[in-house]
C-alpha atoms as a PDB file:
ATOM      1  CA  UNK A   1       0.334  -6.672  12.971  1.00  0.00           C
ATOM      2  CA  UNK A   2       0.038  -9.624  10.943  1.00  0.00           C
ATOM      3  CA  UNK A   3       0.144  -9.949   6.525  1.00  0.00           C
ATOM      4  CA  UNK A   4      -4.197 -10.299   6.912  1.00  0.00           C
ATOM      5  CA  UNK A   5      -4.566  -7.378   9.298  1.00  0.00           C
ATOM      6  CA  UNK A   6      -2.484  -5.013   7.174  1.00  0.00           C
ATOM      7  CA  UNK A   7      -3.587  -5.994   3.680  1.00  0.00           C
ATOM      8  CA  UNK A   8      -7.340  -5.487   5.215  1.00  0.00           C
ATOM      9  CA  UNK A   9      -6.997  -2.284   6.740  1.00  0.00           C
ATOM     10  CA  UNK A  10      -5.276  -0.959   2.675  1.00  0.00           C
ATOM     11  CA  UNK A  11      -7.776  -1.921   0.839  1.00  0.00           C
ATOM     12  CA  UNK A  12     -10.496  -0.564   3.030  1.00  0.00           C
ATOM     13  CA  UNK A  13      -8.546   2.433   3.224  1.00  0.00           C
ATOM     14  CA  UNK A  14      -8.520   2.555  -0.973  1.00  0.00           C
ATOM     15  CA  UNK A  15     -12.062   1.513  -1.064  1.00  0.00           C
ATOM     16  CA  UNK A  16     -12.935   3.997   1.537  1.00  0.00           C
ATOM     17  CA  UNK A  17     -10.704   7.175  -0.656  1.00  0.00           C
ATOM     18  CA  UNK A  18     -12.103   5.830  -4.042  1.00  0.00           C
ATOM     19  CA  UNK A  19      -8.755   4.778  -5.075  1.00  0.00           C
ATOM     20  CA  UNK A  20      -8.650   2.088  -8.238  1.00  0.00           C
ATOM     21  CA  UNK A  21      -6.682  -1.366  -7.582  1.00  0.00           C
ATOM     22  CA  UNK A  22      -6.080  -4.522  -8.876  1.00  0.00           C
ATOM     23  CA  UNK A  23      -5.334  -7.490  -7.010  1.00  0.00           C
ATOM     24  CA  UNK A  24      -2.819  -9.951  -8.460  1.00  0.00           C
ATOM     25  CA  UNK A  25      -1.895 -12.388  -5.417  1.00  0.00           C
ATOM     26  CA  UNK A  26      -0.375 -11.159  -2.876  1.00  0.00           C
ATOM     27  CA  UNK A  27      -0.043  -7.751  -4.652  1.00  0.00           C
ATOM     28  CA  UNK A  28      -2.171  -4.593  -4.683  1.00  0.00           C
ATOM     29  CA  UNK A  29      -1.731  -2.516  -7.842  1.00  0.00           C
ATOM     30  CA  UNK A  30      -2.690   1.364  -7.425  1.00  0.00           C
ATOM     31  CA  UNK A  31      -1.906   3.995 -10.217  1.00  0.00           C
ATOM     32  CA  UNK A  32       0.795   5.289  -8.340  1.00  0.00           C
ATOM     33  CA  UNK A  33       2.247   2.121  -6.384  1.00  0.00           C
ATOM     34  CA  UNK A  34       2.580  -1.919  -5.945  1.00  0.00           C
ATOM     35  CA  UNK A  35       2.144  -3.013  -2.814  1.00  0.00           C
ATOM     36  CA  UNK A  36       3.655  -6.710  -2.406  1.00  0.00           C
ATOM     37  CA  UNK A  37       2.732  -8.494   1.046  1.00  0.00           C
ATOM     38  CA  UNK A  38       5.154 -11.086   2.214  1.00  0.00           C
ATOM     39  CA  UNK A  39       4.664 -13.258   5.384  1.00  0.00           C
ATOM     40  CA  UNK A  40       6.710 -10.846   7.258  1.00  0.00           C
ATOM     41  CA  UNK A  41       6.930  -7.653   5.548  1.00  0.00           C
ATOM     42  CA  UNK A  42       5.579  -5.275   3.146  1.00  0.00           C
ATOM     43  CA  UNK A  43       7.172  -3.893   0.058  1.00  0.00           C
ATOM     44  CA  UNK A  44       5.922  -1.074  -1.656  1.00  0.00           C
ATOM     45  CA  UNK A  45       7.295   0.398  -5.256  1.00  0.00           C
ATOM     46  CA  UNK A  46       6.715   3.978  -6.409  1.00  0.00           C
ATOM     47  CA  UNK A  47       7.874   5.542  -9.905  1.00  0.00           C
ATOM     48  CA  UNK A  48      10.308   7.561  -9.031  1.00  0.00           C
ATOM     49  CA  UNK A  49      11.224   6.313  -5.626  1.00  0.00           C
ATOM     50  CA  UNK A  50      13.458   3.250  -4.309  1.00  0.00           C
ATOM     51  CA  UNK A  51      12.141   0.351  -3.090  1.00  0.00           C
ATOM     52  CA  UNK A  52      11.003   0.197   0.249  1.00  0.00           C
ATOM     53  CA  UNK A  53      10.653  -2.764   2.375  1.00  0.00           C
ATOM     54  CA  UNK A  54       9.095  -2.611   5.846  1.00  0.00           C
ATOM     55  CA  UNK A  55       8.382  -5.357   8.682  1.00  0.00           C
ATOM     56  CA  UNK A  56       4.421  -5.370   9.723  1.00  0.00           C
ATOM     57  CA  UNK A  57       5.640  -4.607  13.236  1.00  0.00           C
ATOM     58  CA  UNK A  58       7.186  -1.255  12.231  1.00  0.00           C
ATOM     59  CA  UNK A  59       5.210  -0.298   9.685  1.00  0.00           C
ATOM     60  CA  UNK A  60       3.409   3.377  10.219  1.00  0.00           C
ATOM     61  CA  UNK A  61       0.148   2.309   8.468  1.00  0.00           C
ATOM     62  CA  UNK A  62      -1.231   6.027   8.952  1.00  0.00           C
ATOM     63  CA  UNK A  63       1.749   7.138   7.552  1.00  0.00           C
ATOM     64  CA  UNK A  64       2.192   5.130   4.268  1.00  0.00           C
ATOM     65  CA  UNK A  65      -2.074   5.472   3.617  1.00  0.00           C
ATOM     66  CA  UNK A  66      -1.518   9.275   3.737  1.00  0.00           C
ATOM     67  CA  UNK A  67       1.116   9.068   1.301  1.00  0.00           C
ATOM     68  CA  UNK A  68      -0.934   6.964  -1.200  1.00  0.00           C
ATOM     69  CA  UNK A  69      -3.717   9.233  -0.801  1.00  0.00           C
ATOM     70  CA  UNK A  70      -1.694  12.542  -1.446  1.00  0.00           C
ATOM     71  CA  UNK A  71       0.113  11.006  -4.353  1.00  0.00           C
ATOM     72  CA  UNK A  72      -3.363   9.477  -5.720  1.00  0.00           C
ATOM     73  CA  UNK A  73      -4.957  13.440  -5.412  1.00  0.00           C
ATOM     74  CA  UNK A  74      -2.132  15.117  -7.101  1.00  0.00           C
ATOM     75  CA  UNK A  75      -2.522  12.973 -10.219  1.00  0.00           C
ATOM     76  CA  UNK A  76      -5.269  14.088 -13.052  1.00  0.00           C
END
Protein backbone atom coordinates (compact mmCIF):
# COMPACT_ATOMS: atom_id res chain seq x y z
CA UNK A 1 0.00 0.00 0.00
CA UNK A 2 1.33 3.23 -0.84
CA UNK A 3 0.87 7.05 1.36
CA UNK A 4 -2.08 7.94 -1.74
CA UNK A 5 -3.83 4.59 -1.52
CA UNK A 6 -4.15 4.68 2.26
CA UNK A 7 -4.94 8.35 2.84
CA UNK A 8 -7.81 7.71 0.00
CA UNK A 9 -9.35 4.77 1.28
CA UNK A 10 -9.61 7.08 5.25
CA UNK A 11 -11.17 9.69 4.11
CA UNK A 12 -13.70 7.84 2.06
CA UNK A 13 -14.14 5.72 4.91
CA UNK A 14 -14.91 9.15 7.20
CA UNK A 15 -16.90 10.60 4.45
CA UNK A 16 -18.71 7.40 3.98
CA UNK A 17 -19.46 7.11 8.37
CA UNK A 18 -20.21 10.94 8.50
CA UNK A 19 -17.21 11.52 10.51
CA UNK A 20 -15.94 15.47 10.67
CA UNK A 21 -12.14 16.18 9.53
CA UNK A 22 -9.88 18.68 8.75
CA UNK A 23 -7.09 18.42 6.51
CA UNK A 24 -3.88 20.25 7.40
CA UNK A 25 -1.10 18.71 4.95
CA UNK A 26 -0.33 15.61 5.28
CA UNK A 27 -2.57 15.32 8.40
CA UNK A 28 -6.20 14.28 8.93
CA UNK A 29 -7.74 15.78 12.07
CA UNK A 30 -10.88 13.73 13.52
CA UNK A 31 -12.46 14.56 17.00
CA UNK A 32 -10.96 11.71 18.45
CA UNK A 33 -7.51 11.30 16.47
CA UNK A 34 -4.59 12.87 14.10
CA UNK A 35 -3.68 10.91 11.55
CA UNK A 36 -0.10 12.04 10.12
CA UNK A 37 0.94 10.28 6.69
CA UNK A 38 4.61 10.01 6.07
CA UNK A 39 6.18 8.57 2.84
CA UNK A 40 6.48 5.31 4.53
CA UNK A 41 4.30 5.10 7.42
CA UNK A 42 1.35 6.24 9.23
CA UNK A 43 1.13 7.75 12.65
CA UNK A 44 -1.91 8.07 14.41
CA UNK A 45 -2.44 10.01 18.01
CA UNK A 46 -5.37 9.33 20.34
CA UNK A 47 -6.10 11.19 23.81
CA UNK A 48 -5.44 8.88 26.03
CA UNK A 49 -3.37 6.44 24.09
CA UNK A 50 0.49 6.33 23.00
CA UNK A 51 1.58 7.07 19.85
CA UNK A 52 1.39 4.64 17.30
CA UNK A 53 3.40 4.42 14.25
CA UNK A 54 2.72 1.82 11.54
CA UNK A 55 4.44 1.00 8.01
CA UNK A 56 1.66 1.08 5.00
CA UNK A 57 2.68 -2.52 4.36
CA UNK A 58 1.51 -3.72 7.79
CA UNK A 59 -1.01 -1.60 8.46
CA UNK A 60 -4.63 -3.44 9.20
CA UNK A 61 -6.68 -0.67 7.48
CA UNK A 62 -10.02 -2.59 8.53
CA UNK A 63 -8.74 -2.69 11.76
CA UNK A 64 -7.68 0.94 12.60
CA UNK A 65 -11.19 2.33 10.49
CA UNK A 66 -13.20 0.21 12.98
CA UNK A 67 -11.52 1.71 15.78
CA UNK A 68 -12.12 5.33 14.60
CA UNK A 69 -15.59 4.54 13.98
CA UNK A 70 -16.32 2.95 17.50
CA UNK A 71 -14.47 5.70 19.25
CA UNK A 72 -16.32 8.43 16.93
CA UNK A 73 -20.00 6.59 18.08
CA UNK A 74 -19.26 6.48 21.70
CA UNK A 75 -18.70 10.24 21.85
CA UNK A 76 -21.95 12.71 22.28
Amino acid sequence: MTMTTVRSRILAFLDLAHCSYRIQGNKVLTQNAELSFAADHLTINREGKPERTMPYQKLNLDKMLFLLNAQAERRP
